[in-house]
Protein backbone atom coordinates (compact mmCIF):
# COMPACT_ATOMS: atom_id res chain seq x y z
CA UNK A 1 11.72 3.09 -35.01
CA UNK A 2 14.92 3.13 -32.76
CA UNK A 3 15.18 2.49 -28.79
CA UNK A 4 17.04 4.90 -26.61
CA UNK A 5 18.97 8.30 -27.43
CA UNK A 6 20.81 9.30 -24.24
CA UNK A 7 20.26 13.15 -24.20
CA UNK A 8 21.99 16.77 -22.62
CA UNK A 9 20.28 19.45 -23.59
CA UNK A 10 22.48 21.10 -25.73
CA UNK A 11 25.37 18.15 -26.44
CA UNK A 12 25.15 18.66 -29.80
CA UNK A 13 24.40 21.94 -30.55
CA UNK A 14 28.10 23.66 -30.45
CA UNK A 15 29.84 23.25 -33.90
CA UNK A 16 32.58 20.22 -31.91
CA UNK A 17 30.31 18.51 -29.80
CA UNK A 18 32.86 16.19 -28.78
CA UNK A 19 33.88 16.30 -24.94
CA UNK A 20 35.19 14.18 -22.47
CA UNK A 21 33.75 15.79 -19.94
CA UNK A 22 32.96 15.24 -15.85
CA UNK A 23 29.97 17.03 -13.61
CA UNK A 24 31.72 20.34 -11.61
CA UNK A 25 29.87 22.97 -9.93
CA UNK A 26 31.38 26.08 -12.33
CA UNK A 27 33.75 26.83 -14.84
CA UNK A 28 35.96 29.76 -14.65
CA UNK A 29 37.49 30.65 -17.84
CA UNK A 30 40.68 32.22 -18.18
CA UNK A 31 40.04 33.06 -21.52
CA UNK A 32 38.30 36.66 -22.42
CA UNK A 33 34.88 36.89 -23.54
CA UNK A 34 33.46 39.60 -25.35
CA UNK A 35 34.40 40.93 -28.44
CA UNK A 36 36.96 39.03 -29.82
CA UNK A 37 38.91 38.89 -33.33
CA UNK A 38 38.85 35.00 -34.67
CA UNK A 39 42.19 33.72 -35.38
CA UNK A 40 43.33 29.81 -35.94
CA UNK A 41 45.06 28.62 -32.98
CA UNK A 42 45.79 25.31 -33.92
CA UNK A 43 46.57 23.02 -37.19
CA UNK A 44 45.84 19.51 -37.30
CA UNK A 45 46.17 17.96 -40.45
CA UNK A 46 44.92 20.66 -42.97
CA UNK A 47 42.29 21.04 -40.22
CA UNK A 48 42.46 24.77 -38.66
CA UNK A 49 40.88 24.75 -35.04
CA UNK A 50 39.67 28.91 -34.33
CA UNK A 51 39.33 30.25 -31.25
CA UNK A 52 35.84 30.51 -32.21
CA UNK A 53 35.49 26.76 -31.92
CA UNK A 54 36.65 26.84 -28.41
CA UNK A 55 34.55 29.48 -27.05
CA UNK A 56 31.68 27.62 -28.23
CA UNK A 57 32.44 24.28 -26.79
CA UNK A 58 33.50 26.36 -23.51
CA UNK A 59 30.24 28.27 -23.42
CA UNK A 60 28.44 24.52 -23.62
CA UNK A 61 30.34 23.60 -20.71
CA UNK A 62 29.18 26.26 -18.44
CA UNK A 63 25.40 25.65 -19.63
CA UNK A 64 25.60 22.03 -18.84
CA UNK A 65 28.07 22.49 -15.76
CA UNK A 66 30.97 20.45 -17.36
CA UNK A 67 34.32 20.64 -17.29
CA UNK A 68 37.43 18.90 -18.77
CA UNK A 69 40.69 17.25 -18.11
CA UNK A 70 42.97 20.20 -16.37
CA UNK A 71 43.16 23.38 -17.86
CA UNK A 72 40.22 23.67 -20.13
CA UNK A 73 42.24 26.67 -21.94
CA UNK A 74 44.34 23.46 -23.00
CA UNK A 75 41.97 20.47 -22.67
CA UNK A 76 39.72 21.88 -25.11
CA UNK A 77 41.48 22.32 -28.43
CA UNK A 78 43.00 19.21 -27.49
CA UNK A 79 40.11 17.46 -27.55
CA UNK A 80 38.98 19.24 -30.99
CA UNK A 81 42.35 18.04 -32.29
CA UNK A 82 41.79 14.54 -31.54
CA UNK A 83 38.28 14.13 -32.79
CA UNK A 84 40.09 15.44 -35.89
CA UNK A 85 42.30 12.84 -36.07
CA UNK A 86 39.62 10.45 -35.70
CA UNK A 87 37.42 12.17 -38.36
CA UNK A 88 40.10 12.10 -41.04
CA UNK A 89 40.77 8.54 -40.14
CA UNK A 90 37.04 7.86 -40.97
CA UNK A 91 37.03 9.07 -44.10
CA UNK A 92 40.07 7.76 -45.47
CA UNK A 93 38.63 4.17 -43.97
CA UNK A 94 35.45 5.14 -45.82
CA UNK A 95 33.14 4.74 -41.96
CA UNK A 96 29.34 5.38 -43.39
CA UNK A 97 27.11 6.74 -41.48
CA UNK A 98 23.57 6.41 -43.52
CA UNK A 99 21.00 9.54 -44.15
CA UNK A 100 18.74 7.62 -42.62
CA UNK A 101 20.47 7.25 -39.45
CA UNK A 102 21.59 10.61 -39.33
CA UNK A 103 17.39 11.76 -40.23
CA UNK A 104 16.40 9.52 -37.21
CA UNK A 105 19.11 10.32 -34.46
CA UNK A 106 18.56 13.65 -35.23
CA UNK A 107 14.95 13.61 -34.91
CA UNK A 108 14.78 11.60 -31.84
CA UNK A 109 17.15 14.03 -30.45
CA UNK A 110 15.24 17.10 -31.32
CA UNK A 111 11.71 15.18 -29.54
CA UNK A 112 13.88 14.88 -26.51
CA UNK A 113 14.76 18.04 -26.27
CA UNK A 114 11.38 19.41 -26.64
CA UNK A 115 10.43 17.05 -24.68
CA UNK A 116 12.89 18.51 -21.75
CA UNK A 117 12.51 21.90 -22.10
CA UNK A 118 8.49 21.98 -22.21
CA UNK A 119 7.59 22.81 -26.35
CA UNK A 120 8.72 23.36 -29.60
CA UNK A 121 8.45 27.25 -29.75
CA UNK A 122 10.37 27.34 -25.75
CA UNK A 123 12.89 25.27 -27.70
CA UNK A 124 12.96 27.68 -30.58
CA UNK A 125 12.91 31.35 -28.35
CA UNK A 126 16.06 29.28 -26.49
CA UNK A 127 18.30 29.14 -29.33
CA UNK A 128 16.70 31.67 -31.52
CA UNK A 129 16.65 29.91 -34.08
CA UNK A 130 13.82 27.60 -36.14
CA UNK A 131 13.23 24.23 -35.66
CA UNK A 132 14.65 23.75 -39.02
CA UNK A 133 17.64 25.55 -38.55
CA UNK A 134 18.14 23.49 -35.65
CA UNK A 135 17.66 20.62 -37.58
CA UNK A 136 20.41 21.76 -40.18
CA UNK A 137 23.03 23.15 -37.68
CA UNK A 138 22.40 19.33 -35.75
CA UNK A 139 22.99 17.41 -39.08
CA UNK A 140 26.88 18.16 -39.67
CA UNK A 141 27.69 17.52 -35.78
CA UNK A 142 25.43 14.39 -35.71
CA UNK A 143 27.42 13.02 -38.64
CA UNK A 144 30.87 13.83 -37.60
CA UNK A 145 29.89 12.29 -33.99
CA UNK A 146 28.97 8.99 -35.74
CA UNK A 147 31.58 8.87 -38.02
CA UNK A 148 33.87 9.28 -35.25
CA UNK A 149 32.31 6.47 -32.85
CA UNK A 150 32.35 4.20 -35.76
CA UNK A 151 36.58 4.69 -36.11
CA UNK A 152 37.03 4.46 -32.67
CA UNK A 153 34.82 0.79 -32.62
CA UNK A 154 36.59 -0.12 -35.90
CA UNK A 155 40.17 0.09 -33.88
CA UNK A 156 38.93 -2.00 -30.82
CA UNK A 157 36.27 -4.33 -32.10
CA UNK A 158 38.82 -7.15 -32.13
CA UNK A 159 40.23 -6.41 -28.58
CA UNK A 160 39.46 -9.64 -26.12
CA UNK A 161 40.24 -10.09 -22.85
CA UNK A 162 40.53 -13.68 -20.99
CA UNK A 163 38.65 -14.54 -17.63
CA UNK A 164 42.52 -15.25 -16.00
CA UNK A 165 44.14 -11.44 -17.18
CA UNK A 166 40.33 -10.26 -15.46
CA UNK A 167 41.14 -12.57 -12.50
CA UNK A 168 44.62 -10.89 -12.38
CA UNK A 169 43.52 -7.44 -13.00
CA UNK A 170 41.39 -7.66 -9.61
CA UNK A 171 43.18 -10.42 -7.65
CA UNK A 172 45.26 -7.49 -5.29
CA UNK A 173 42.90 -4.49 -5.89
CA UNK A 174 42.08 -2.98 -2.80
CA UNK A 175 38.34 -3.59 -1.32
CA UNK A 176 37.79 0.28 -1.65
CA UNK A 177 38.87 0.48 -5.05
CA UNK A 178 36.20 -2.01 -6.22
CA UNK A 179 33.49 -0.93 -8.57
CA UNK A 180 30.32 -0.36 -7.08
CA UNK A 181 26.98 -2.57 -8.76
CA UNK A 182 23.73 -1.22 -8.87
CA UNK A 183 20.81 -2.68 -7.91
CA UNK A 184 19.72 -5.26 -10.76
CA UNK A 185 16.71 -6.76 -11.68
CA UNK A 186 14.83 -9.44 -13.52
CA UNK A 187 11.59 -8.84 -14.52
CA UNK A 188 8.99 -11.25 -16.19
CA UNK A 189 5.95 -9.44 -18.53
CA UNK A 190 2.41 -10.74 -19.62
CA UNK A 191 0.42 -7.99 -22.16
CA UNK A 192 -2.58 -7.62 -23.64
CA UNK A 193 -2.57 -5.71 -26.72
CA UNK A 194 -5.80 -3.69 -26.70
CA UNK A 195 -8.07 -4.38 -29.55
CA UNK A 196 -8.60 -1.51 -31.93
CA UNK A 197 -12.44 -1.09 -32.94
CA UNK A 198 -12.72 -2.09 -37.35
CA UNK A 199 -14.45 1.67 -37.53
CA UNK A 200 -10.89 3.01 -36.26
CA UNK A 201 -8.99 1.05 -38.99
CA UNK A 202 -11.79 1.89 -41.67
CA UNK A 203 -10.74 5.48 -40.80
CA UNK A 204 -6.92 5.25 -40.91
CA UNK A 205 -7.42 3.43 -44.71
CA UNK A 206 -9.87 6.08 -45.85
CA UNK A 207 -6.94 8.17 -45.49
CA UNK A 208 -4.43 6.30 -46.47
CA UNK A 209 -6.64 6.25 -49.68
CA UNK A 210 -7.35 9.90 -50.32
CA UNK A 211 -3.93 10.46 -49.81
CA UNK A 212 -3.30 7.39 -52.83
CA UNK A 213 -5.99 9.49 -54.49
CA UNK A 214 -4.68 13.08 -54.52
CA UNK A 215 -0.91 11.69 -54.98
CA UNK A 216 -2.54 10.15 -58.46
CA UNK A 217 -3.91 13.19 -58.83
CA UNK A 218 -1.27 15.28 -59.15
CA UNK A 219 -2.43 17.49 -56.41
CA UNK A 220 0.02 17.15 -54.13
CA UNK A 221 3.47 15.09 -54.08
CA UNK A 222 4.38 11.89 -51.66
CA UNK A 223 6.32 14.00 -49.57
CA UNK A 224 4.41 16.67 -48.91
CA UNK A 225 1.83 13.89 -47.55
CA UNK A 226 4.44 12.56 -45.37
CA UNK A 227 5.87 15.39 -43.94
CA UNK A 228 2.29 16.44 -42.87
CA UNK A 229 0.81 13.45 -42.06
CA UNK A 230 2.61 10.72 -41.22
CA UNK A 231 3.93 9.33 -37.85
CA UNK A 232 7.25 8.12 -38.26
CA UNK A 233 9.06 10.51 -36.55
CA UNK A 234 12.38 8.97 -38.44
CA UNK A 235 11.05 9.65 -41.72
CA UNK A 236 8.16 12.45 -41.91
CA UNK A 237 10.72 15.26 -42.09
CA UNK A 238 12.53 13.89 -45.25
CA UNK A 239 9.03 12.98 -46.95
CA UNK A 240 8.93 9.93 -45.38
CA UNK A 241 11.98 8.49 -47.14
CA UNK A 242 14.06 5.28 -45.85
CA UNK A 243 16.92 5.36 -47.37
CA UNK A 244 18.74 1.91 -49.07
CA UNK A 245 17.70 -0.88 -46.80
CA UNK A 246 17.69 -4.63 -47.00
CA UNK A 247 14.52 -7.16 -46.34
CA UNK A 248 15.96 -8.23 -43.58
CA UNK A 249 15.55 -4.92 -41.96
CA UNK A 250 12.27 -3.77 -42.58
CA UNK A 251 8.67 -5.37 -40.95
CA UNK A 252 8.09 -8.71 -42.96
CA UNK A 253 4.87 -7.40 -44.38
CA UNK A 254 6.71 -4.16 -45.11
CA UNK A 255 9.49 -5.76 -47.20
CA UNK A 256 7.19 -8.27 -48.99
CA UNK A 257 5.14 -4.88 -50.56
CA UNK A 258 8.16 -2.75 -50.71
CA UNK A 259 10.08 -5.67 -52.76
CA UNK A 260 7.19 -6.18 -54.90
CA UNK A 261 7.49 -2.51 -56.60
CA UNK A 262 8.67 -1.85 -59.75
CA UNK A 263 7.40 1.54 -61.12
CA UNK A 264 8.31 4.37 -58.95
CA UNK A 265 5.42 6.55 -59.99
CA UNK A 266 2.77 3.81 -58.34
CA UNK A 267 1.45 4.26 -55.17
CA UNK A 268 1.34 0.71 -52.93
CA UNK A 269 -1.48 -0.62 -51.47
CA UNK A 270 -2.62 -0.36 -48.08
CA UNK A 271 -0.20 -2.39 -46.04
CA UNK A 272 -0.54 -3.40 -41.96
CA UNK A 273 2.79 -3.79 -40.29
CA UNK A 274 3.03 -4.18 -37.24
CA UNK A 275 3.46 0.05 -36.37
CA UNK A 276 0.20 0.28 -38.27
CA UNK A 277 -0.74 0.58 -41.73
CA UNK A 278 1.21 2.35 -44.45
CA UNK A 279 1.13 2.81 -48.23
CA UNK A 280 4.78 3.24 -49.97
CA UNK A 281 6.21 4.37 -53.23
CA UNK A 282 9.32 2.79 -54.67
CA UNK A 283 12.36 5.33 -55.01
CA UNK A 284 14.89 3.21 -56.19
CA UNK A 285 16.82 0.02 -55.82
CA UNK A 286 19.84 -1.33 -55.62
CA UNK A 287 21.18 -4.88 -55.61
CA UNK A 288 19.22 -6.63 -52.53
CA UNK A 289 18.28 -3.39 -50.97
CA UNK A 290 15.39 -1.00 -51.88
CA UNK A 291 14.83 2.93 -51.27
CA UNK A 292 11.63 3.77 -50.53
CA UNK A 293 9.11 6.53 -49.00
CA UNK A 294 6.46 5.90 -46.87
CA UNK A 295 3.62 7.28 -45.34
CA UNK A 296 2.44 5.49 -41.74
CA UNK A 297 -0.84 5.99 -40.12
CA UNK A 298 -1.30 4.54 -36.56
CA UNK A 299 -4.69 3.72 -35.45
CA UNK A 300 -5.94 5.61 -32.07
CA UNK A 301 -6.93 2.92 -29.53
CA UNK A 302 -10.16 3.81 -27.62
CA UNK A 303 -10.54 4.44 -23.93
CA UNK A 304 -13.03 1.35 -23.69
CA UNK A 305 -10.31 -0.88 -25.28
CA UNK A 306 -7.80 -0.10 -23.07
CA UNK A 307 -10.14 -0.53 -20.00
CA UNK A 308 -11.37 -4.21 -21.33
CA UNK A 309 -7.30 -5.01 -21.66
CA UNK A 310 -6.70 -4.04 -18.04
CA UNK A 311 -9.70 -5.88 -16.50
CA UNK A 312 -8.42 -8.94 -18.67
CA UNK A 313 -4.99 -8.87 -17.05
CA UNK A 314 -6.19 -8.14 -13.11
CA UNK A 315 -8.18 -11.21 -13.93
CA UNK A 316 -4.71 -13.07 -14.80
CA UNK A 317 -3.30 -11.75 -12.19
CA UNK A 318 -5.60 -12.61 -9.79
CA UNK A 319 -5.45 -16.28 -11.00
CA UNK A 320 -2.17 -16.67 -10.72
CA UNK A 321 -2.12 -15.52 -7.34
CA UNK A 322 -4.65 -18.43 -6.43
CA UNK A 323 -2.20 -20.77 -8.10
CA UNK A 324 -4.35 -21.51 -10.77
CA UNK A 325 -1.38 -21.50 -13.46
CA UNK A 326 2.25 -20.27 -13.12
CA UNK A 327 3.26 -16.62 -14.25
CA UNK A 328 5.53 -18.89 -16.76
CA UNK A 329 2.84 -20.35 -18.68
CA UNK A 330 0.45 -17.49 -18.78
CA UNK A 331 3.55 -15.43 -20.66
CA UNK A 332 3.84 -18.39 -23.23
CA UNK A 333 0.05 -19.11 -23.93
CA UNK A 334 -1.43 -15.39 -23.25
CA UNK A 335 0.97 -12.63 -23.60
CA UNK A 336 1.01 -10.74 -27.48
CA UNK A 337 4.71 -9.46 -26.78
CA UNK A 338 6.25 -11.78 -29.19
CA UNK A 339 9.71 -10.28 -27.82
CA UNK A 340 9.19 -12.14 -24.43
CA UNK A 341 6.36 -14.83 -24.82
CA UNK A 342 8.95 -17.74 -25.95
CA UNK A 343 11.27 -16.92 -22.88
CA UNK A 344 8.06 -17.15 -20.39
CA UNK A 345 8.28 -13.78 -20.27
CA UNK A 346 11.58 -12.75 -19.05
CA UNK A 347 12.41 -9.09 -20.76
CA UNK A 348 16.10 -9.19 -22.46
CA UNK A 349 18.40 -6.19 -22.17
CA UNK A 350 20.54 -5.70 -24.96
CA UNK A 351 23.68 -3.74 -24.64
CA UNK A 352 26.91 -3.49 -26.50
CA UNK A 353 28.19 -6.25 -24.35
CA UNK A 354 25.83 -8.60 -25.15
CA UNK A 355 22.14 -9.92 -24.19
CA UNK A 356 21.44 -10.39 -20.31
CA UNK A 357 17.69 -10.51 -18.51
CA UNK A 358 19.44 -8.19 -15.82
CA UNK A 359 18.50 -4.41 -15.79
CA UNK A 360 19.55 -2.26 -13.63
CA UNK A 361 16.64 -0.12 -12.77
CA UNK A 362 17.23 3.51 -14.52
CA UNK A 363 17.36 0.68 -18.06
CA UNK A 364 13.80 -0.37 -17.87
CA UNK A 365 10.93 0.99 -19.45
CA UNK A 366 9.53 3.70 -17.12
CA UNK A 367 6.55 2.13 -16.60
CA UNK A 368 7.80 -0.88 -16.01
CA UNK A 369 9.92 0.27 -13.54
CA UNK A 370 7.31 2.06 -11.48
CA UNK A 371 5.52 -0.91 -11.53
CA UNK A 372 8.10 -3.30 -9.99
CA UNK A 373 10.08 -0.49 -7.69
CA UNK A 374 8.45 -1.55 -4.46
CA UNK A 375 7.58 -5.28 -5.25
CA UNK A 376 9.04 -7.94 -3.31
CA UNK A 377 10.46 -10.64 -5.29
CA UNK A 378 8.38 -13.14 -6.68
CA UNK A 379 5.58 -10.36 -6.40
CA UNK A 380 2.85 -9.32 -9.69
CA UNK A 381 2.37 -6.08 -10.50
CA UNK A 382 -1.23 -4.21 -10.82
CA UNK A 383 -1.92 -4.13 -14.57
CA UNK A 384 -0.71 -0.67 -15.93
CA UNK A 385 -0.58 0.92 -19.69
CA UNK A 386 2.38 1.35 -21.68
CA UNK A 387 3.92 2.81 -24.94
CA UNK A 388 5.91 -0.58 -26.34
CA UNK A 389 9.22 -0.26 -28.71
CA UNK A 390 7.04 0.01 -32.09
CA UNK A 391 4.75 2.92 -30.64
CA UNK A 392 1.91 0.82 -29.10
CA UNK A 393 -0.23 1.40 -26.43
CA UNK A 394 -0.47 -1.90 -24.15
CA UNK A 395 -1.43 -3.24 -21.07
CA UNK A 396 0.60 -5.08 -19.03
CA UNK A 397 1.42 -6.75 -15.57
CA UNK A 398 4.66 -7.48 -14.58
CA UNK A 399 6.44 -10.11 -12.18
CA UNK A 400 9.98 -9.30 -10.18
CA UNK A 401 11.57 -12.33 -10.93
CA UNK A 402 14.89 -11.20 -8.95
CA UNK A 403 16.27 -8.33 -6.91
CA UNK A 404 20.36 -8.27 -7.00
CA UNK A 405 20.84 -5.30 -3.90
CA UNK A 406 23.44 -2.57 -4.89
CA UNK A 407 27.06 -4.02 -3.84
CA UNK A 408 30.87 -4.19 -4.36
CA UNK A 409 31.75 -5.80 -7.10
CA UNK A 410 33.16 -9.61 -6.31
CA UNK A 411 34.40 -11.74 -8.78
CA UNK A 412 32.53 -14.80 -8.25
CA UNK A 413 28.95 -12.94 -8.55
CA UNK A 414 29.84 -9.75 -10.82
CA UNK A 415 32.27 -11.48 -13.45
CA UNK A 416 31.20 -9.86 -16.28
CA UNK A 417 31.10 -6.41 -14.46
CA UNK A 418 34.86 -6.63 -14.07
CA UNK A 419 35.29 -8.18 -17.38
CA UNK A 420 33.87 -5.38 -18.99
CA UNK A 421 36.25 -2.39 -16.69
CA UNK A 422 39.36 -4.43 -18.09
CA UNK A 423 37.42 -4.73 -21.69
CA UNK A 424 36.92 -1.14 -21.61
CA UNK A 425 40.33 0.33 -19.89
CA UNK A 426 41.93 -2.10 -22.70
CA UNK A 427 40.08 -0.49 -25.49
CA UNK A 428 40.34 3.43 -24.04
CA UNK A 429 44.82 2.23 -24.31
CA UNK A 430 44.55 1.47 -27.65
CA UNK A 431 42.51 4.24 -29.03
CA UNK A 432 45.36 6.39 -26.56
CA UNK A 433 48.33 4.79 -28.36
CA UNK A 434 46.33 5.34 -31.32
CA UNK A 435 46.06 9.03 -31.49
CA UNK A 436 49.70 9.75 -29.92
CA UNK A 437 50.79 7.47 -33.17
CA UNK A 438 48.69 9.62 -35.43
CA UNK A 439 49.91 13.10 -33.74
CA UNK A 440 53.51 11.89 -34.60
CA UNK A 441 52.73 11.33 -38.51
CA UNK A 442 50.12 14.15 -38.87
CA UNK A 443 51.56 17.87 -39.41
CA UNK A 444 50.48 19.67 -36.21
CA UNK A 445 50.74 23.76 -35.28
CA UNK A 446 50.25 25.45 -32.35
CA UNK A 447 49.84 28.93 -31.27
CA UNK A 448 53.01 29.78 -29.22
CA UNK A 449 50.58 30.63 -26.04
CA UNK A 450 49.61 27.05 -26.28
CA UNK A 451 53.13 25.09 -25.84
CA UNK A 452 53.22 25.11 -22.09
CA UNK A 453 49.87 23.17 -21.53
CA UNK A 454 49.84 19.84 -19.59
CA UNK A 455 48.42 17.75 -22.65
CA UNK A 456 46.86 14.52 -22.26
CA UNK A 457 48.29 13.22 -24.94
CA UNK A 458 51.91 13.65 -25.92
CA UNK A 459 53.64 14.73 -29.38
CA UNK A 460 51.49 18.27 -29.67
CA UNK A 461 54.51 20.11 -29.14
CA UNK A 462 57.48 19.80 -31.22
């Protein structure tokens, strides 16, 4: 049930898949490969760092075509050693990072991946290994990744920057030295949710309820069911468990069944949310959250729907072409995105920064961005199908409410562009002074052949 996971192939797949990393065209390394004896090259902490550990994270460099700061005989431990730091930080500042969120990252990474490289089993002969060895070899990395981002936001969530040091920042930087804005849009949405036939929900319930039935049974377990037949993607693979989560959380109708469970051996009834219908069996709770498993079932929309839904919306669109009623008010009164319909339509693009209607193009949906590439402003799109955040097919049209042209950044028009370059060169400072404070107060060694590197950071060497 989550939005994006920005993917490389095989980013998290080396044992310290932490890298700061820019695109070259090869990597040269000056280190042997080929049959080597392990040894610890450096001490952080009571952390070793083996030459093992940079092999591997050098070998994922040359598959992706990355390289790192300098030397990457140097770079590379370094950068070990400071995710290190961070790590250790983390856990003595007890950062969480749920199983739930590691289950689901994890999983939406793996779909990506097959998605990219073509199939499960071309995924499988590429790293010769099982999916669920995959799986398990992901977990540990995924975690330590989190827990890391979540100590580096913990030291800079309170850093703030005014609009004068942003206006001083930029007041004498030269014209070439300017950031460069993409193009932006705006982009107003009407859709039509496509009405699923009552024989296709009869279906879905029928086996919700032989799956109630042989649960009751004893002839097969809740998780079993779920890792065979249900489609959350998040959950399936861990028997379709959520772990502790609060009301607020979960899909109204959800929470109001999941709440209302008090024997952990009972199977719920059949409830509709709004991914599609589920039935759920109480695992535990816990103050005012609840751990559950569940087991969803999405209803297949027909071919005939779908068709009906698209002739609806051309018929819109055609009327608001002849200026029978705005594109405004037909969002409001007609469109079922509830995300968009109070806001006459206008799609929202949440970042970390904050909420803005402006997307730069690659941010869209994909459809929705082939649909409004080569309209002119002000234009409607032909209806087209999509697959919405909660795993729906729907129709849609779409309107390009503005088109902001790639450009240099000015302050007047890209304010919060800048902003966010001071923001983030403010924040990237104080994690720096950060980890050279940490270096001085943690107990570091390093292999003799190492003392002569030009580190990024300074106190390594003492």
């Amino acid at each position: 049930m989550s939005r994006k996971f920005i993917v490389l192939l095989v980013s998290l797949l080396s044992i310290v898949p932490f890298v700061n990393a820019q695109k070259v065209d090869s990597i040269a390394p000056s280190v042997p490969t080929g049959t080597t004896v392990d040894e610890v090259i450096w001490v952080v902490g009571d952390e070793a760092i083996l030459l093992s550990d940079v092999e591997a994270m050098r070998i994922q460099g040359q598959q992706e075509g990355l390289h790192w700061r300098g030397n990457p005989d140097c770079s590379i431990p370094e950068q070990i050693a400071v995710q290190k730091l961070y790590l250790n930080q983390a856990i003595i500042d007890s950062v969480e990072v749920t199983e739930s969120d590691i289950a689901q990252g994890v999983e939406q990474y793996l779909e990506n991946m097959i998605s990219m490289i073509g199939s499960r089993e071309k995924l499988e002969e590429y790293h010769k290994k099982t999916i669920s060895q995959i799986r398990a070899d992901l977990r540990e990395s995924y975690r330590e990744r989190q827990m890391v981002q979540g100590m580096q936001q913990k030291l800079t969530k309170d850093i703030t920057v005014s609009p004068a040091e942003v206006r001083r920042y930029f007041k004498d930087m030269p014209q070439d030295s300017l950031p460069f804005v993409p193009t932006e849009v705006e982009v107003q949405i009407i859709t039509q949710q496509p009405k699923i036939e009552q024989e296709e929900i009869n279906r879905v319930k029928e086996e919700l309820r032989s799956y109630t039935e042989r649960i009751n049974k004893g002839e097969s377990s809740f998780q079993t069911l779920a890792r065979l037949y249900s489609e959350d993607p998040g959950t399936a693979r861990r028997g379709g468990e959520l772990d502790y989560t609060g009301r607020g959380m979960l899909d109204p109708a959800f929470a109001n069944v999941a709440f209302g469970l008090t024997d952990p051996k009972r199977v719920s009834k059949i409830v509709e949310s709004e991914f599609g219908f589920h039935i759920i069996q109480l695992i535990d709770k816990r103050g005012e959250k609840i751990k559950v498993r569940h087991i969803l079932r999405k209803p297949v929309v027909s071919d005939d729907a779908i068709n009906k839904a698209l002739v609806r919306l051309d018929s819109i669109r055609t009327d608001i072409i002849d200026g029978k009623f705005p594109f405004d008010a037909g969002a409001s009164v007609i469109s079922d995105d509830k995300d968009t319909r109070n806001n006459h339509g206008l799609m929202a693009n949440v970042t970390q920064e904050g909420r803005t209607s402006r997307f730069k193009m690659a941010d869209l949906p994909a459809e929705v961005a082939k649909a409004v590439d080569t309209l002119s402003v002000g234009d409607i799109s032909k209806p087209f199908t999509m697959i919405n955040e909660r795993g729906k097919t729907v129709c849609a049209i779409a309107r390009l409410k503005s088109r902001t042209e790639g450009h240099k950044a000015t302050i007047t028009e890209d304010f919060q562009v800048l902003k966010n370059l001071v923001l983030a060169k403010r924040r990237n400072q104080v994690l720096h002074d950060w980890v050279v404070k940490r270096i001085k107060s943690t107990y570091v060694r390093i292999n003799e052949r190492y003392r002569d590197c030009d580190f990024e950071y300074e106190g390594w060497v003492r």
